[in-house]
C-alpha atoms as a PDB file:
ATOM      1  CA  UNK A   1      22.765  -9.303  -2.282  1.00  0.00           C
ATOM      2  CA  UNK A   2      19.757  -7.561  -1.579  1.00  0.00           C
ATOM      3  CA  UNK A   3      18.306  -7.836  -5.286  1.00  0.00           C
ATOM      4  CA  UNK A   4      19.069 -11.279  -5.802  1.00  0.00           C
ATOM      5  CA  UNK A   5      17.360 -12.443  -2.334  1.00  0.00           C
ATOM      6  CA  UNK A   6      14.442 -10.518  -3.589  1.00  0.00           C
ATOM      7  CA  UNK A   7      14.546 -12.234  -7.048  1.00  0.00           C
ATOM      8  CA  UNK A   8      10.950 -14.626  -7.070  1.00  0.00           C
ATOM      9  CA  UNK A   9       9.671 -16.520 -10.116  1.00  0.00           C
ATOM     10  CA  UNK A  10       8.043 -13.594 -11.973  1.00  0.00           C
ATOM     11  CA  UNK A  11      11.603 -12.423 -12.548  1.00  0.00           C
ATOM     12  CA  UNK A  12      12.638 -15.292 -15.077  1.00  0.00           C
ATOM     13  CA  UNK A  13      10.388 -14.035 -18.223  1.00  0.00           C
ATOM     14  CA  UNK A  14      13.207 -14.396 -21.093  1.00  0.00           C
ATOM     15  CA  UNK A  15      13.863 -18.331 -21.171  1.00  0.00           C
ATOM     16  CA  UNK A  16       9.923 -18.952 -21.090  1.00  0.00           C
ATOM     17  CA  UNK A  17       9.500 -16.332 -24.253  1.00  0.00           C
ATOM     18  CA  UNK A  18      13.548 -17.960 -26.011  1.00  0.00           C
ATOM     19  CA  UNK A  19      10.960 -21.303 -25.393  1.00  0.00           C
ATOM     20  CA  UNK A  20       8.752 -20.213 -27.687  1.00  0.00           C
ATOM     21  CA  UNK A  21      10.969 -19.280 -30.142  1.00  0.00           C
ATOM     22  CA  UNK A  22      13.343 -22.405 -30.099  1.00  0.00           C
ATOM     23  CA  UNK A  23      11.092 -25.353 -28.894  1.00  0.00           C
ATOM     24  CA  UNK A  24      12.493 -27.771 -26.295  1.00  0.00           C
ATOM     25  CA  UNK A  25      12.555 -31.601 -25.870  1.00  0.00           C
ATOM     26  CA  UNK A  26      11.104 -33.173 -23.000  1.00  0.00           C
ATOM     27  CA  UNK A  27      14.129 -34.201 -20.745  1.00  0.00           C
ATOM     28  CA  UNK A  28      13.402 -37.714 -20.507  1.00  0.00           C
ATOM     29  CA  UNK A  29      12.114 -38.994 -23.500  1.00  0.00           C
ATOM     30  CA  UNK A  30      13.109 -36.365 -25.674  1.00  0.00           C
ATOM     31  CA  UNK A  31       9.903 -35.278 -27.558  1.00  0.00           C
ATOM     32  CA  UNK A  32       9.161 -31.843 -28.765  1.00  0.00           C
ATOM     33  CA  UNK A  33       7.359 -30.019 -26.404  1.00  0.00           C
ATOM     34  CA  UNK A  34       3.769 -29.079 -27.043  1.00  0.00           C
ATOM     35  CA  UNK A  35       2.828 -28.560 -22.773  1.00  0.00           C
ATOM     36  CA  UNK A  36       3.196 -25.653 -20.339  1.00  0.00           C
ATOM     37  CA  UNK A  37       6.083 -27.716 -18.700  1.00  0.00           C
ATOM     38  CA  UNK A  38       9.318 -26.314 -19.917  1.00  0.00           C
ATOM     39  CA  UNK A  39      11.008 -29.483 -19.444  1.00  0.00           C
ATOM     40  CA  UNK A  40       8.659 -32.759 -19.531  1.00  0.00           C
ATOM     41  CA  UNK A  41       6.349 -34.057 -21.855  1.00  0.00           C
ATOM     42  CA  UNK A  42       3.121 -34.671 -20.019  1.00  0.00           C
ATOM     43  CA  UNK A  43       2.897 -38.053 -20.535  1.00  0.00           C
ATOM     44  CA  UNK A  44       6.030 -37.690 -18.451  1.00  0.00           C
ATOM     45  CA  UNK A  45       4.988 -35.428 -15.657  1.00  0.00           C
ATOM     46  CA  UNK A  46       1.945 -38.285 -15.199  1.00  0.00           C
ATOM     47  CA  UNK A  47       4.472 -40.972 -13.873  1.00  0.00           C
ATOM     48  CA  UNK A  48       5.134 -39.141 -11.134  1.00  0.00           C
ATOM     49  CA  UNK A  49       4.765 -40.872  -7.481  1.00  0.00           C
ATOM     50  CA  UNK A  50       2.023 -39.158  -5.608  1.00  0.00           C
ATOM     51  CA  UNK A  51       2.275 -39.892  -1.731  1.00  0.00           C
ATOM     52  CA  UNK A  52      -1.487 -41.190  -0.702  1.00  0.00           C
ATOM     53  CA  UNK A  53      -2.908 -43.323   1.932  1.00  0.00           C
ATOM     54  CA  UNK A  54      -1.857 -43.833   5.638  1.00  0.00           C
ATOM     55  CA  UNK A  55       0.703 -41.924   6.704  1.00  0.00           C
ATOM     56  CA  UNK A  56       2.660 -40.722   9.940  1.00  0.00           C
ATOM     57  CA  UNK A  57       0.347 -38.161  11.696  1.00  0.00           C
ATOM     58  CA  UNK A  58       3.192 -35.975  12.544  1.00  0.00           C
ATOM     59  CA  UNK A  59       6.161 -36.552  10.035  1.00  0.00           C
ATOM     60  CA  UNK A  60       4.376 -37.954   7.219  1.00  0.00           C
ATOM     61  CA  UNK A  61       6.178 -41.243   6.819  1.00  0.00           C
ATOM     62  CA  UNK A  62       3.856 -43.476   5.019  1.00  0.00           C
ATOM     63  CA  UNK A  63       3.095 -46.368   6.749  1.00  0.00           C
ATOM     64  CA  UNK A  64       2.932 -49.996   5.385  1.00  0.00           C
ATOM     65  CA  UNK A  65      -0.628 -50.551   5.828  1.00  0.00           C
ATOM     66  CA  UNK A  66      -3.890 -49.148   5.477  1.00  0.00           C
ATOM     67  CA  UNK A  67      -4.582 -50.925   8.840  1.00  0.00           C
ATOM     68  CA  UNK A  68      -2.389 -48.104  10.672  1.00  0.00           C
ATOM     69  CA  UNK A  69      -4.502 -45.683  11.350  1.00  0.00           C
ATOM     70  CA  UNK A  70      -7.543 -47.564  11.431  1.00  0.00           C
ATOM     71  CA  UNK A  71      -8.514 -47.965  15.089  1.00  0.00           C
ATOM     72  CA  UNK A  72      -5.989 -45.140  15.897  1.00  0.00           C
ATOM     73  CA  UNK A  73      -6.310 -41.548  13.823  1.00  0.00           C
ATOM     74  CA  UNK A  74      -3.630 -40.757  15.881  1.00  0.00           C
ATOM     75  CA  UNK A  75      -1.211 -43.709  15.681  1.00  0.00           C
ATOM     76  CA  UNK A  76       2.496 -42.348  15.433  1.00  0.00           C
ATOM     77  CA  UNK A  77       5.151 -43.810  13.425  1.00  0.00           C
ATOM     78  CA  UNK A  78       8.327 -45.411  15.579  1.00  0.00           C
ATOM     79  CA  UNK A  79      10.832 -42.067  14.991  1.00  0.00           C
ATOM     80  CA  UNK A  80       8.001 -39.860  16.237  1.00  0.00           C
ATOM     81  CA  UNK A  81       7.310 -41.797  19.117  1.00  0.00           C
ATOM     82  CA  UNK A  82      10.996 -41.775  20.203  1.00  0.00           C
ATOM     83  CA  UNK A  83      12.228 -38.346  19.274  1.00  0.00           C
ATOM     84  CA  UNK A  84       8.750 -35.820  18.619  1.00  0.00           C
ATOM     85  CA  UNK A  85       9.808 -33.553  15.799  1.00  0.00           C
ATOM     86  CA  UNK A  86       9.291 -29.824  16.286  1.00  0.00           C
ATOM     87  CA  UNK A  87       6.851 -28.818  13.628  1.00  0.00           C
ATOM     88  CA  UNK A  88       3.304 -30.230  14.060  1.00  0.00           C
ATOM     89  CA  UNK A  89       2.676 -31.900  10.312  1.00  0.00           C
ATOM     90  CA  UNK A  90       4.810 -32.727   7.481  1.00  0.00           C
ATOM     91  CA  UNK A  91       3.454 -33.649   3.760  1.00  0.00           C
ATOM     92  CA  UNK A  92       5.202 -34.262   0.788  1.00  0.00           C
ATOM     93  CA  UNK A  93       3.891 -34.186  -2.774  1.00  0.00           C
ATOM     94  CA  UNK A  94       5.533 -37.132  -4.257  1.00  0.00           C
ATOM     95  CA  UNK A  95       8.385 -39.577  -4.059  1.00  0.00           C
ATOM     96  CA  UNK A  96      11.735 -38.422  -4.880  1.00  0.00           C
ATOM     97  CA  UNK A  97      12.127 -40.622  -7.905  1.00  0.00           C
ATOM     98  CA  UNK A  98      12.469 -40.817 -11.541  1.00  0.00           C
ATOM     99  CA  UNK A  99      10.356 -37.570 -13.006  1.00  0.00           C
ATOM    100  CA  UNK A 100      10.255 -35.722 -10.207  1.00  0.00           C
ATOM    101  CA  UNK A 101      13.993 -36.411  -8.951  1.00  0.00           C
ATOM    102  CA  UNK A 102      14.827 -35.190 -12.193  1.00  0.00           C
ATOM    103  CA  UNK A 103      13.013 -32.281 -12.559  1.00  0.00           C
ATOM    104  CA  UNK A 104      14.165 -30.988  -8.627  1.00  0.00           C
ATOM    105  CA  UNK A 105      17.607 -31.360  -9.783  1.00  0.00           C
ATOM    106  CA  UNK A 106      17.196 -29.529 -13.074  1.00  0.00           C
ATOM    107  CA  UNK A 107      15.099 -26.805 -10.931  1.00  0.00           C
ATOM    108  CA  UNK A 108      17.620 -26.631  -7.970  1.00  0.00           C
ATOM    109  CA  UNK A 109      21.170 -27.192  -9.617  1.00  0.00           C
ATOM    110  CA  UNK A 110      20.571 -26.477 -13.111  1.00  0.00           C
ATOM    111  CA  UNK A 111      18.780 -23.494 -12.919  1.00  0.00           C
ATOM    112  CA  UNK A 112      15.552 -23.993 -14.802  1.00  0.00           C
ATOM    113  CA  UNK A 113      13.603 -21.988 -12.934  1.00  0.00           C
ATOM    114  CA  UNK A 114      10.192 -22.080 -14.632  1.00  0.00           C
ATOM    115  CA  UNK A 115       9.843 -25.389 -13.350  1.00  0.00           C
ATOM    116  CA  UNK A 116       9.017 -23.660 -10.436  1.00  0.00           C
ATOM    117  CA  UNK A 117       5.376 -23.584 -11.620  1.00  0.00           C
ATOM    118  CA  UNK A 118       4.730 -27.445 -12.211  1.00  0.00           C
ATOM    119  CA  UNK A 119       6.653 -28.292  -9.109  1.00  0.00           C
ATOM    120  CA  UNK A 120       4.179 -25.538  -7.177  1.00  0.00           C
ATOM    121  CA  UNK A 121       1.390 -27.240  -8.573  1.00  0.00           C
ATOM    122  CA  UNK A 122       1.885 -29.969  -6.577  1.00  0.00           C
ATOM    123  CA  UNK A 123       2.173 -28.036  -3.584  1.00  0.00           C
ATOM    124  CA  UNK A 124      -1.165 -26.739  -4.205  1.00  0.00           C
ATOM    125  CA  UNK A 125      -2.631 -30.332  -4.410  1.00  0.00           C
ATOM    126  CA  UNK A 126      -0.864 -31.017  -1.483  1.00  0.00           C
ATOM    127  CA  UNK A 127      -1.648 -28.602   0.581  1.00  0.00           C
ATOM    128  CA  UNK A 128      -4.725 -29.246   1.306  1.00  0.00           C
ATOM    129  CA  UNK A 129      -3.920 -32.484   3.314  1.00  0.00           C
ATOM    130  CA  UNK A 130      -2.127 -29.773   5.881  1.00  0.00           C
ATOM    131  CA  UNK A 131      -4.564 -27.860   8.299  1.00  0.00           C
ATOM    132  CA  UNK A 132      -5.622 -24.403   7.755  1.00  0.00           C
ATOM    133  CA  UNK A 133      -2.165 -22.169   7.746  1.00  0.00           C
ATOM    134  CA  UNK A 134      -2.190 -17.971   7.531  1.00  0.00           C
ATOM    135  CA  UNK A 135       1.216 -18.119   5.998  1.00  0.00           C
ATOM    136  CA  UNK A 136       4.116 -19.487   3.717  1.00  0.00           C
ATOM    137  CA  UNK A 137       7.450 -19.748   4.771  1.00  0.00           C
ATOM    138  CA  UNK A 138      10.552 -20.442   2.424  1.00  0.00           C
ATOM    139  CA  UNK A 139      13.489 -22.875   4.119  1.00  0.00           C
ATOM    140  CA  UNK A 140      16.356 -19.981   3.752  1.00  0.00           C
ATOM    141  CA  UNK A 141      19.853 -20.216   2.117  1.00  0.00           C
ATOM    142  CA  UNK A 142      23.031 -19.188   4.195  1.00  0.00           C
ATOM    143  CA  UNK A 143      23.986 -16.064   2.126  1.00  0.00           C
ATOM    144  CA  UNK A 144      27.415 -17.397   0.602  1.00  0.00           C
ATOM    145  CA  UNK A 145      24.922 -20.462  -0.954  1.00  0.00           C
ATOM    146  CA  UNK A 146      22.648 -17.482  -2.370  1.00  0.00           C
ATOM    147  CA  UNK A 147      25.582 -15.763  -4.124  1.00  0.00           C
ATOM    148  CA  UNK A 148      26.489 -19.118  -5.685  1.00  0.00           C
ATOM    149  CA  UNK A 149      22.903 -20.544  -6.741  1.00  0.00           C
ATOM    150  CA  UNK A 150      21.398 -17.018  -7.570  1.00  0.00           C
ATOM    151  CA  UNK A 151      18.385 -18.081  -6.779  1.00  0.00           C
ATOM    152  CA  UNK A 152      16.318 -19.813  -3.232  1.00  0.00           C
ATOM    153  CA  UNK A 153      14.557 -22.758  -4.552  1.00  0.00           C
ATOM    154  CA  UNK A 154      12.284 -22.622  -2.132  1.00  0.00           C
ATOM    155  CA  UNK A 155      11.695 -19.308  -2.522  1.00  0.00           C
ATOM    156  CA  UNK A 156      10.243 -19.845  -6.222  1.00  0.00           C
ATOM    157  CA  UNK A 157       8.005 -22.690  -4.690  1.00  0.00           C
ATOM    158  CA  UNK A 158       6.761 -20.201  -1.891  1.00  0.00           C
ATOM    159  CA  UNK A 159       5.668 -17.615  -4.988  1.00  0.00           C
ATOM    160  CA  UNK A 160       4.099 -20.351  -7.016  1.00  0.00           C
ATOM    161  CA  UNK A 161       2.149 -21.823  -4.257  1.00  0.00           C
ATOM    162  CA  UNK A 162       1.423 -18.043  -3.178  1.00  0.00           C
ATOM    163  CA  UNK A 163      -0.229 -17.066  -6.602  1.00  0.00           C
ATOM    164  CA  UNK A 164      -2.183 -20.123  -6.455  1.00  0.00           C
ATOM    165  CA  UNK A 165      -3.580 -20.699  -2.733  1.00  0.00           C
ATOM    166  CA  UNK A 166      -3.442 -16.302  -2.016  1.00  0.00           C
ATOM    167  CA  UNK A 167      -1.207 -17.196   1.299  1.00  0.00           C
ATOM    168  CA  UNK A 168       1.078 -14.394   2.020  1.00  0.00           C
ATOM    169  CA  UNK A 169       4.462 -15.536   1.562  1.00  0.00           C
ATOM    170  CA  UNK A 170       7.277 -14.255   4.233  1.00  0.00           C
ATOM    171  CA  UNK A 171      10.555 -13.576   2.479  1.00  0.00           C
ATOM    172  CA  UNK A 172      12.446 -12.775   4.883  1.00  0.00           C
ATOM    173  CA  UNK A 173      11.753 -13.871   8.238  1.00  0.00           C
ATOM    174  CA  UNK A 174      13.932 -16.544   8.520  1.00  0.00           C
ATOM    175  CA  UNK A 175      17.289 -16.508   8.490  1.00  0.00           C
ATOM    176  CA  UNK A 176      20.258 -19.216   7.830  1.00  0.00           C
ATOM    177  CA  UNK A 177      22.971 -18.011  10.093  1.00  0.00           C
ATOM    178  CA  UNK A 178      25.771 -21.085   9.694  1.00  0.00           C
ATOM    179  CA  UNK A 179      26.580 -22.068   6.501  1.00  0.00           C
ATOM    180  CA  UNK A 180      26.430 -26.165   6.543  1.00  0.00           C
ATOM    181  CA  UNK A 181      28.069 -28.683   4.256  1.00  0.00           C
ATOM    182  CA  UNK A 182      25.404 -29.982   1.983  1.00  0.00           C
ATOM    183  CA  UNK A 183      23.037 -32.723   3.662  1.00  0.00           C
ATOM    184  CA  UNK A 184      23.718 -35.124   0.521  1.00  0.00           C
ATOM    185  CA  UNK A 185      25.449 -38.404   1.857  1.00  0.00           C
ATOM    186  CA  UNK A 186      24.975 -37.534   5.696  1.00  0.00           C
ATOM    187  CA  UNK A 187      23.690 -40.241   8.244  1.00  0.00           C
ATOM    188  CA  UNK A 188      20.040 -39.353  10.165  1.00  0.00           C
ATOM    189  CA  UNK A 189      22.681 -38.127  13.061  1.00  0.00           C
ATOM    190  CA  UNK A 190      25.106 -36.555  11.276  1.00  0.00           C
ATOM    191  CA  UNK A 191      22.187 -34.700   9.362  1.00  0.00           C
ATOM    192  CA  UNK A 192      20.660 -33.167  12.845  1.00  0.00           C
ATOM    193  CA  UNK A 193      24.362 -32.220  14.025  1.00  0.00           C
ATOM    194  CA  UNK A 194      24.653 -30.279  10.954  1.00  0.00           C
ATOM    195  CA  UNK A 195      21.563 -28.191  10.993  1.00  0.00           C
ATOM    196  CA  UNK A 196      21.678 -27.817  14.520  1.00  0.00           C
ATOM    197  CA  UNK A 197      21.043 -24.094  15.638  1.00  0.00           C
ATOM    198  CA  UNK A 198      21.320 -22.662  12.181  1.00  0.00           C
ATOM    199  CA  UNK A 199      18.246 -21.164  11.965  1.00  0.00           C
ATOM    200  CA  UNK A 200      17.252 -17.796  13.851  1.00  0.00           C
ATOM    201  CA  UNK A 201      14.058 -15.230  13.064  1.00  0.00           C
ATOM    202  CA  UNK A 202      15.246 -11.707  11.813  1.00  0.00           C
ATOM    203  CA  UNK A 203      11.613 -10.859  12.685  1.00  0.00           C
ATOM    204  CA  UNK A 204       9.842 -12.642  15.317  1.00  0.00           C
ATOM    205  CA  UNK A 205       6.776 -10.212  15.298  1.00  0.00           C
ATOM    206  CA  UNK A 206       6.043 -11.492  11.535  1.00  0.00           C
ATOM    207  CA  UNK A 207       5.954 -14.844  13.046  1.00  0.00           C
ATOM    208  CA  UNK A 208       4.029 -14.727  16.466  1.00  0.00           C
ATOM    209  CA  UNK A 209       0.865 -16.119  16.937  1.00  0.00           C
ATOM    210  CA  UNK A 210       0.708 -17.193  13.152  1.00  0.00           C
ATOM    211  CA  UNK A 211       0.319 -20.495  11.924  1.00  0.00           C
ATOM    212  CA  UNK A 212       3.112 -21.544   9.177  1.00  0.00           C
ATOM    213  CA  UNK A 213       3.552 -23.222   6.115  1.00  0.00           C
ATOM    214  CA  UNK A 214       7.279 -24.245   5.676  1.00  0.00           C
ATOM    215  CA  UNK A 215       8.081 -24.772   2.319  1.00  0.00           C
ATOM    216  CA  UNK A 216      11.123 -26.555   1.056  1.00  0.00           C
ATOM    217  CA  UNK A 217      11.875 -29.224  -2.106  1.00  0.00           C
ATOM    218  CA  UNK A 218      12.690 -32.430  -1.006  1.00  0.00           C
ATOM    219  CA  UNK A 219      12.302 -33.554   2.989  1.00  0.00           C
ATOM    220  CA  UNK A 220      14.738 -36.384   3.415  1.00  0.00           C
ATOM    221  CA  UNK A 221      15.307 -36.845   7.441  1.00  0.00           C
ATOM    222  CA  UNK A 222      13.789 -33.373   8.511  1.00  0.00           C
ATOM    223  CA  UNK A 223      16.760 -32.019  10.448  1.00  0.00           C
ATOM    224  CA  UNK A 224      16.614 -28.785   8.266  1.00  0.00           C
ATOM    225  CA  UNK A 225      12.671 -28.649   8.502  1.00  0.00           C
ATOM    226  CA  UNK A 226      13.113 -29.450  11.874  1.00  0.00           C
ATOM    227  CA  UNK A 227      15.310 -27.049  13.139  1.00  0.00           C
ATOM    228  CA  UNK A 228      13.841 -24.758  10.952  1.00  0.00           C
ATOM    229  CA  UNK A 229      10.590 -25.518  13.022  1.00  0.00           C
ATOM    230  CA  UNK A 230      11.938 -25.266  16.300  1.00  0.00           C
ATOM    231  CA  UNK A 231      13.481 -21.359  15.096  1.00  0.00           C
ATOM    232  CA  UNK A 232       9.662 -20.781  14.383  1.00  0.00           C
ATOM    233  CA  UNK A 233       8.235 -21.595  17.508  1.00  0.00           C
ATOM    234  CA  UNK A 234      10.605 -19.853  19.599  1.00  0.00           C
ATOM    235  CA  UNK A 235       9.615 -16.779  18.156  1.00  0.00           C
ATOM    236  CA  UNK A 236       5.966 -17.253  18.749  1.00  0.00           C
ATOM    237  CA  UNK A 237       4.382 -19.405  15.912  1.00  0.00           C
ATOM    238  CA  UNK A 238       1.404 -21.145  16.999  1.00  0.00           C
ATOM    239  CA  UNK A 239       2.228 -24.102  14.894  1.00  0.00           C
ATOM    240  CA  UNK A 240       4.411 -25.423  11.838  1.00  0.00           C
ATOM    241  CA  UNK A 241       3.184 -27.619   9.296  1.00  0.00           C
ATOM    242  CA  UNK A 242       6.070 -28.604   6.675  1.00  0.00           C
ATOM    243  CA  UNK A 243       5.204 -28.935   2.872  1.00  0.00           C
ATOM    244  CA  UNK A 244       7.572 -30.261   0.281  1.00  0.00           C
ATOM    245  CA  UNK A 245       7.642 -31.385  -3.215  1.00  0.00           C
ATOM    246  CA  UNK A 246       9.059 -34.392  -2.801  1.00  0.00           C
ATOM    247  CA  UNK A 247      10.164 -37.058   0.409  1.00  0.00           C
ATOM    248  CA  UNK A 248      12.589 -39.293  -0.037  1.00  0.00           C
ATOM    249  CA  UNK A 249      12.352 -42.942   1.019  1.00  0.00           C
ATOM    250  CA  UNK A 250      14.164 -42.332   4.267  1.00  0.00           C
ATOM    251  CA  UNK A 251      12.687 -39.788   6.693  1.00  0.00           C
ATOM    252  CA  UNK A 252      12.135 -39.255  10.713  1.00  0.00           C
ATOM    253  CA  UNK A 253      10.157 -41.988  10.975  1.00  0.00           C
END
């Protein structure tokens, strides 16, 4: 189990050179591909969703209007204001929808790993709305998920990011100790129940007094990032910012 926790993006060299041999269609409108993307076109990869404007100081929950945070920088959306996540920021790439929806799904449950590069290159674009972190952090698996998937999605995004922004990443600091039915189809509630206490820090002393980056693909409610948070700061991080590819349209706020 050891060798396949350890696995990170620089291990999946043979489909990128088969690629070259046997060219591949974009996944969505089927073109040959001529672009670094092993699985959209980049006309494509354009219509992705970026999140801009006014959002949710703490969660990230874009707000309606660009009158929000006008006379208030610090203006909180209605979840935050009623139930203060744990983690101190949260920013998402882009919408979870259409090209990027697709391509997470391919990445994450079909196993086309070298989209962990695009998908990172968000991250790095988005990262810079975060404030200044020392660290990246990868949302773990539970161990029996691992077996099954091979691979930590988030994981591959931590490497990515890391060869782009030079953050140390920290492999294997946090842990997943219950293994949870998938989050897919759960209520905001249901979601927090199921993450609750799942997270704990094999190494607290790689943690204290650092500030972290948690990485993950798609923040939906932030239960996982959450509790993921609240692991973190128990152990001595001086604050948790949350960075994802994508955000659904529901979320804390």
């Amino acid at each position: 189990m050891g060798l396949v926790m350890e696995r990170s993006a620089a291990d999946f060299r043979w489909p990128r050179l088969l690629s070259l041999i046997l060219p591949s269609r974009c996944h969505t409108c089927r073109r040959h591909l001529r672009d670094a993307n092993p699985s959209f076109c980049l006309d494509c990869w354009e219509t992705i969703s970026l999140i801009d404007g006014p959002c949710c100081p703490r969660c990230g929950k874009p707000f309606a209007s660009e009158a929000a945070l006008s006379h208030s920088p610090g203006h909180l959306c209605g979840g935050c204001r009623k139930r203060l996540p744990h983690f101190d920021h949260a920013v998402a790439a882009g919408w979870y929808e259409g090209v990027l929806a697709e391509a997470i799904h391919l990445f994450k449950y079909r196993g086309k790993t070298l989209l962990a590069r695009p998908l990172g290159g968000l991250l790095v674009k988005a990262i810079n709305r975060l404030p200044k972190v020392d660290c990246l952090v990868p949302v773990p698996l539970h161990p029996s998920r691992l077996r099954e998937r091979e691979f930590n999605q988030s994981l591959l995004l931590c490497d990515s990011l890391k060869a782009e922004s030079g953050l140390p990443v920290i492999h294997d600091g946090l842990e997943r100790i219950r293994e949870t039915p998938p989050q897919i189809g759960l209520a905001h509630a249901a979601r927090r129940g199921n993450v609750r206490r799942a997270f704990v820090l094999k190494r607290p002393e790689q943690i204290e007094g650092r500030r972290i980056a948690l990485i993950d693909d798609v923040f939906t409610t932030g239960a996982t990032a959450n509790d993921c948070a609240r692991a973190l700061k128990r152990a001595g991080a001086v604050g948790v910012c949350v960075l994802t590819v994508a955000r659904t349209p529901v979320g804390i706020g």
